[in-house]
Protein backbone atom coordinates (compact mmCIF):
# COMPACT_ATOMS: atom_id res chain seq x y z
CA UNK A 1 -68.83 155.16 47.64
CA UNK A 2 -67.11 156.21 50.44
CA UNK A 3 -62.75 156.33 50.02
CA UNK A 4 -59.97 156.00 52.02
CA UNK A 5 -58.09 158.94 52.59
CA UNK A 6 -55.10 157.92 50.21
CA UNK A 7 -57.82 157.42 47.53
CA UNK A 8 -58.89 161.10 48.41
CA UNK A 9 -55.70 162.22 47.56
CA UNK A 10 -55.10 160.53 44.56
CA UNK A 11 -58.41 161.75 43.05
CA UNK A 12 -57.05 165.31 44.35
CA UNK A 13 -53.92 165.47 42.86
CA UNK A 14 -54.25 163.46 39.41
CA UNK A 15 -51.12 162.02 37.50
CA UNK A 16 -49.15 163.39 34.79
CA UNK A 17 -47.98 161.12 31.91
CA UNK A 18 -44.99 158.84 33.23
CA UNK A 19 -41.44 159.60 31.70
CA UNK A 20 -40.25 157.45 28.88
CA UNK A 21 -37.15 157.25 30.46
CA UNK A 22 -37.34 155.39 33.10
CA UNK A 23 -39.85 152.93 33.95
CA UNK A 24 -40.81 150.83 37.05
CA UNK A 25 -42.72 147.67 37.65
CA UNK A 26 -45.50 148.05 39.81
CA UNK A 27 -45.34 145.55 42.76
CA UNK A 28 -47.70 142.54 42.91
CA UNK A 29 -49.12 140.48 45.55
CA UNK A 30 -50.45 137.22 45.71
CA UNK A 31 -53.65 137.91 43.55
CA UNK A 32 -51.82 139.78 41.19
CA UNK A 33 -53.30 143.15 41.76
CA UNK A 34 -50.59 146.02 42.40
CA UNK A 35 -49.32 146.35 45.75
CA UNK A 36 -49.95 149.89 46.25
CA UNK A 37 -53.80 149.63 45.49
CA UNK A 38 -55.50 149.83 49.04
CA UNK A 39 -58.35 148.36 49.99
CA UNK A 40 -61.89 149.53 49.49
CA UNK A 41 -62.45 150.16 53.36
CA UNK A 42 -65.66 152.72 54.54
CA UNK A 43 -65.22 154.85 57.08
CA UNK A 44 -66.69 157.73 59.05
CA UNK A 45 -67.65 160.62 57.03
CA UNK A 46 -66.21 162.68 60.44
CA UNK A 47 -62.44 163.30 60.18
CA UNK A 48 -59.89 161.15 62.32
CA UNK A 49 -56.52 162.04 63.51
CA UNK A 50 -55.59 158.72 61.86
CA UNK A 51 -57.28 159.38 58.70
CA UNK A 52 -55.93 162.65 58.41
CA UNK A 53 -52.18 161.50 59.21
CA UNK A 54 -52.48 158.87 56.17
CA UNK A 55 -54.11 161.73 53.89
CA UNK A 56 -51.08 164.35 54.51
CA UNK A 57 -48.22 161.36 53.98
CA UNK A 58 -50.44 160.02 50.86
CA UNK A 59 -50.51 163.63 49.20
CA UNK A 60 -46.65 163.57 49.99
CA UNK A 61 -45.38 160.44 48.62
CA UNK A 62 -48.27 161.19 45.37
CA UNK A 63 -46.51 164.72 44.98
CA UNK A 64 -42.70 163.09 45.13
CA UNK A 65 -43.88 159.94 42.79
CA UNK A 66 -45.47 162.83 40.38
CA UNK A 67 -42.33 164.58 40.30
CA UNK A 68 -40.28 161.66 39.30
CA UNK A 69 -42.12 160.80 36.50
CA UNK A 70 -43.45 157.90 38.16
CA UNK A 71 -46.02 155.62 37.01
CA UNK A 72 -47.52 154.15 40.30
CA UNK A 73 -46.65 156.24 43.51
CA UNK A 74 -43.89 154.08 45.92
CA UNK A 75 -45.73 151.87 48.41
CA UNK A 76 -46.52 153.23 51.68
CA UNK A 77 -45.57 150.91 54.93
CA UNK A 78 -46.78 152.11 57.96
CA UNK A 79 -44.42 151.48 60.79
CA UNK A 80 -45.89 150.77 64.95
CA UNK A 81 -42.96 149.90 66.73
CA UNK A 82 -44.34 150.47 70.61
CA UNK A 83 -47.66 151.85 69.37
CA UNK A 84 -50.49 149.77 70.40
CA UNK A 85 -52.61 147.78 68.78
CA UNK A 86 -55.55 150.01 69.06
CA UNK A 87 -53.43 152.70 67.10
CA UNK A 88 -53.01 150.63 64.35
CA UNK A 89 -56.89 149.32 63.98
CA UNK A 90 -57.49 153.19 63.60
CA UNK A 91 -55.11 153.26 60.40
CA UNK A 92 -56.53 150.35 59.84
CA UNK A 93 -59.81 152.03 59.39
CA UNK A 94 -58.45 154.34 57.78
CA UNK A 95 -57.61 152.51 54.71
CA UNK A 96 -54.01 151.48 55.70
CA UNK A 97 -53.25 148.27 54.67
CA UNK A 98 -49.68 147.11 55.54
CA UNK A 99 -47.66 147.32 58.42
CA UNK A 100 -44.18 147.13 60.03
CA UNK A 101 -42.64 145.82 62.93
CA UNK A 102 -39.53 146.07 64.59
CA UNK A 103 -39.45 143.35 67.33
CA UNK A 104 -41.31 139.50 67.13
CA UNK A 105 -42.81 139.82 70.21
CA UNK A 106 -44.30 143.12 69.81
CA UNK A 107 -46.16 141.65 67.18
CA UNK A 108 -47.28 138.90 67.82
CA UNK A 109 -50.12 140.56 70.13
CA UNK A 110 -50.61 143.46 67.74
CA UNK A 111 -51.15 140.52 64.95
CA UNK A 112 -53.65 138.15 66.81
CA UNK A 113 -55.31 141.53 68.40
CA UNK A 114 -55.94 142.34 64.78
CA UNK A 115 -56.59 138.65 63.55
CA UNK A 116 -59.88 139.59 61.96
CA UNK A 117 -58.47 142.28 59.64
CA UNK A 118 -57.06 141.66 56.20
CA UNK A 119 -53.37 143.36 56.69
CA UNK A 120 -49.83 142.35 55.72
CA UNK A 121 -47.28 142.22 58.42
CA UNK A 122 -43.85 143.51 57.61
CA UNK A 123 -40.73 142.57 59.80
CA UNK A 124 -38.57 145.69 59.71
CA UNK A 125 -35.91 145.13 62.65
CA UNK A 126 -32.94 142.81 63.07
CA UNK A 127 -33.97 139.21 63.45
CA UNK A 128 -31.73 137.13 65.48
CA UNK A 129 -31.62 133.32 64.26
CA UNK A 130 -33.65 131.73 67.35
CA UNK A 131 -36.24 134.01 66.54
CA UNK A 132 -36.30 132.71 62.63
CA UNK A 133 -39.06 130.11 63.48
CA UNK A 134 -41.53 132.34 64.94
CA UNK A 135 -40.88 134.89 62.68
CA UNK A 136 -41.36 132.48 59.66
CA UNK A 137 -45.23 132.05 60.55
CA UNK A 138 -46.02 135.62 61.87
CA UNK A 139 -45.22 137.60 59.00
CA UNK A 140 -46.31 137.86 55.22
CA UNK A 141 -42.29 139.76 54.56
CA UNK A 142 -39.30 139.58 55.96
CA UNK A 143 -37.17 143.01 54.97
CA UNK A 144 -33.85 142.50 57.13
CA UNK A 145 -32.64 139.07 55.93
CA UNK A 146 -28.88 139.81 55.98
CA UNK A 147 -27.04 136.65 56.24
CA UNK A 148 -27.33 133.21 54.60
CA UNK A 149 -27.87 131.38 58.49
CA UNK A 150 -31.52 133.48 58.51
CA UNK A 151 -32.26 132.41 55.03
CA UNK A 152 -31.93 129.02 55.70
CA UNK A 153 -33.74 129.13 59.15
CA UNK A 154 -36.78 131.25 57.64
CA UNK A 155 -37.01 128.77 54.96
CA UNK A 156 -37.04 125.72 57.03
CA UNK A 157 -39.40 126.88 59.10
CA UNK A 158 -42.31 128.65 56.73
CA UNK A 159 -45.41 126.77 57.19
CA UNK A 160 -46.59 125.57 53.39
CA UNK A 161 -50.52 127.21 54.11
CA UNK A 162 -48.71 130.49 54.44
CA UNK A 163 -47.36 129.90 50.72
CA UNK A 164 -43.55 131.82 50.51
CA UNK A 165 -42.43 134.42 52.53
CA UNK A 166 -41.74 137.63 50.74
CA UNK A 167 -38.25 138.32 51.66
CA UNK A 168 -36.13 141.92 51.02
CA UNK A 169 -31.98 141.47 51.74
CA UNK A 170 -31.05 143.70 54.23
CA UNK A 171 -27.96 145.89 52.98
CA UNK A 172 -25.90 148.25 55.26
CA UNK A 173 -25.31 150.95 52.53
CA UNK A 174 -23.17 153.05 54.36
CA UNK A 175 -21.13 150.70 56.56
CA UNK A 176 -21.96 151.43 60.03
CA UNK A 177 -20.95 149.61 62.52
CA UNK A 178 -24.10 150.40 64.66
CA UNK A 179 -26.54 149.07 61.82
CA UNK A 180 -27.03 145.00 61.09
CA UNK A 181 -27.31 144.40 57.03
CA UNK A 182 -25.07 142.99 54.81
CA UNK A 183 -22.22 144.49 52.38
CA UNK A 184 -23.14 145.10 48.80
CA UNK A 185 -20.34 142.53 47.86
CA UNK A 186 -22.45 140.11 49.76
CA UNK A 187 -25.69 140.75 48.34
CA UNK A 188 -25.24 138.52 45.05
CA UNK A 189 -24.75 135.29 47.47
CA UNK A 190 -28.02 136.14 49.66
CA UNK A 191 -30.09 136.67 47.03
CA UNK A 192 -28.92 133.12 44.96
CA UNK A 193 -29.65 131.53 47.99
CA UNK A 194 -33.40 133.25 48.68
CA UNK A 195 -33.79 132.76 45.21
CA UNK A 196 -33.13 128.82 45.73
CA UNK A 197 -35.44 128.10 48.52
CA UNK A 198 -38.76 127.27 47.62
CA UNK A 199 -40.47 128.58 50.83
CA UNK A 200 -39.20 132.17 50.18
CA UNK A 201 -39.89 134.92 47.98
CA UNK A 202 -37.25 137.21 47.10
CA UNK A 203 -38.83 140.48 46.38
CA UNK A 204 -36.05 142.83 46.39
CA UNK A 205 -33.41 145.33 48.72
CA UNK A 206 -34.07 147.16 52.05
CA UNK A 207 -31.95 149.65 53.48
CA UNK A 208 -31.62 152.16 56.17
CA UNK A 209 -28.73 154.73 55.11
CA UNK A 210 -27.00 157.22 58.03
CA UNK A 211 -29.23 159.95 59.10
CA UNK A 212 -26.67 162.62 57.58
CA UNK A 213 -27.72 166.10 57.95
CA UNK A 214 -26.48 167.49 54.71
CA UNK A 215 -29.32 165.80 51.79
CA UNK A 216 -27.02 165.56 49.15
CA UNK A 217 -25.00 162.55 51.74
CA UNK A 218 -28.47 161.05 52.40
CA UNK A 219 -29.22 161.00 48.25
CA UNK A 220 -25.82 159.57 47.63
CA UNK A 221 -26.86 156.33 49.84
CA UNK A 222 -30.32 156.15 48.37
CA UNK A 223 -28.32 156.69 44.73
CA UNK A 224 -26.22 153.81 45.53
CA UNK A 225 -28.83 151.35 46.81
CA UNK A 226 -30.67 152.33 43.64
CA UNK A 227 -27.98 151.25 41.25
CA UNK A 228 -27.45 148.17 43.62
CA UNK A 229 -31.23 147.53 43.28
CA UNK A 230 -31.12 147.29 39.25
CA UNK A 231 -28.52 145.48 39.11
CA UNK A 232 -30.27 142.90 41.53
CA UNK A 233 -33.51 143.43 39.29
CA UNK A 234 -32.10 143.32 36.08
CA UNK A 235 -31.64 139.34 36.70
CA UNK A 236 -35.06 138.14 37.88
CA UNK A 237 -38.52 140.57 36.46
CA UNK A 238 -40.21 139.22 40.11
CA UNK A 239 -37.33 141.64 41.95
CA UNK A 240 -39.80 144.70 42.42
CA UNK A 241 -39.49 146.37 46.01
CA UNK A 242 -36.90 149.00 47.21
CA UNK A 243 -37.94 149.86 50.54
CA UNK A 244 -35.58 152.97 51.71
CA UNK A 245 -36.38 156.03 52.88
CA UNK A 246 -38.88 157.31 56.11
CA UNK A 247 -40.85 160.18 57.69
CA UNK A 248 -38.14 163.21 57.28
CA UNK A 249 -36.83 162.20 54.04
CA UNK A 250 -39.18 159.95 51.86
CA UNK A 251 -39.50 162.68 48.94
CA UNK A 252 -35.64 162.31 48.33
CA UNK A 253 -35.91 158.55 48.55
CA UNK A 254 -38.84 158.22 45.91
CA UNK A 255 -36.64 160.67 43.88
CA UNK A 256 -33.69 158.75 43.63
CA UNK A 257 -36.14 155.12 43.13
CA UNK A 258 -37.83 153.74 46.34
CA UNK A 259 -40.99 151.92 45.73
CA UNK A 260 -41.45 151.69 49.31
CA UNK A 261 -41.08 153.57 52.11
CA UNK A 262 -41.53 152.94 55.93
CA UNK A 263 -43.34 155.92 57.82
CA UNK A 264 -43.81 155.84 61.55
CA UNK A 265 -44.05 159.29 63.68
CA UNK A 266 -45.16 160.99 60.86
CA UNK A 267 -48.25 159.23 61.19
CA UNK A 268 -48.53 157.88 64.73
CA UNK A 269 -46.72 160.51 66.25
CA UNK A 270 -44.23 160.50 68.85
CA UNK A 271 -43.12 157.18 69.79
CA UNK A 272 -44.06 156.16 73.34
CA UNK A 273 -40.73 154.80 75.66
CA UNK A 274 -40.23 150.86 75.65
């Protein structure tokens, strides 16, 4: 059997016994199977630029989730904001699985280009309220709900076939002015209200903390969404995501707890002007 090139690396690199200490639920998905599982998906014996991109990123989110001890490497979301569609079908092949987006439009194409494909769409970038509605029947998650006007528009409008809408709050760690996302004070009333609509699946806490140059500033965030993130967990055993870190700093995001992490030029390369 042919593998995907994050299977590759897995069967490279092995796994040491996870640390007593500290122990993390795998994600699930609708069938139950663990999140981070790919796909079975065949594909050229012949190298790819694609397939070696998701090979180089697999080997470094296995080696960071090795180091920590933990028991199921963090989830890897592949991020094609203003790469076409044609990029993504080639991750696709691949063995790449899910995707993120930053603006509705954008993919809407990329998602009925790709209609034929088994992937999970990820929203990613700030969702204004008229945009709730489409937004609600485009995407499997939602990861930048940050206000209790969203959560009721996304679950008014989720069609019932699409069953709930996976849905991470949003939370501006480091209080920039520049950055949507909530406060952590307000993260207790967006998640009773997620929690509350039927529609919607909360599945835990996004954030995007300020690109500081020094890494012991960028850990702090990531230390502080972490604590943030077990307290949110602690109340409801479905709460299983932390999606923080990206390209030039997952390593110290999986360190300090991420179970997912959103990788763009690292794997598409540069990103073409808008």
């Amino acid at each position: 059997m042919i593998r995907t090139g994050y299977e590759v690396a897995v069967a490279r690199r092995g796994w040491r016994r996870p640390c007593p200490r500290r122990q993390y639920r795998p994600a699930t998905c609708r069938d139950n199977q663990p999140v981070h599982a790919l796909p079975e998906r065949p594909f050229p014996v012949s190298s790819s630029p694609a397939r070696t991109a998701l090979e180089a990123i697999g080997s470094r989110i296995l080696n960071a989730s090795n180091a920590a001890a933990r028991p199921v490497p963090a989830r890897l979301l592949a991020v094609g904001k203003l790469h076409p569609a044609s990029a993504i079908a080639a991750l696709a092949d691949a063995g790449q699985r899910a995707f993120g987006e930053n603006y509705v439009q954008e993919a809407a194409g990329k998602i009925e280009a790709l209609a034929g494909r088994d992937l999970e769409w990820h929203l990613i970038g700030h969702l204004q309220s008229n945009k709730a509605r489409q937004a609600a029947a485009l995407f499997d998650w939602v990861q930048t709900v940050d206000r209790l006007k969203l959560v009721d528009a996304l679950a008014a409008h989720r069609p019932a076939a699409r069953g709930a809408l996976n849905v991470l709050v949003q939370v501006n760690i480091d209080d920039e002015s520049s950055k949507h996302g909530c406060t952590p004070s307000e993260v207790p009333a967006l998640v009773a209200a997620v929690r509350a609509a039927p529609s919607l699946r909360l599945r835990g806490l996004m954030s995007i903390p300020a690109p500081h140059a020094e890494p012991e500033r960028r850990r702090d965030a990531f230390v502080r969404m972490r604590r943030l993130f077990d307290t949110v967990a602690g109340q409801d055993p479905a709460i299983d995501t932390l999606s923080m870190g990206m390209s030039d700093d997952l390593e110290l995001a999986i360190a300090e707890g991420a179970t997912m992490v959103r990788v763009g030029s690292a794997l598409f390369g540069a990103r073409p002007p808008r």
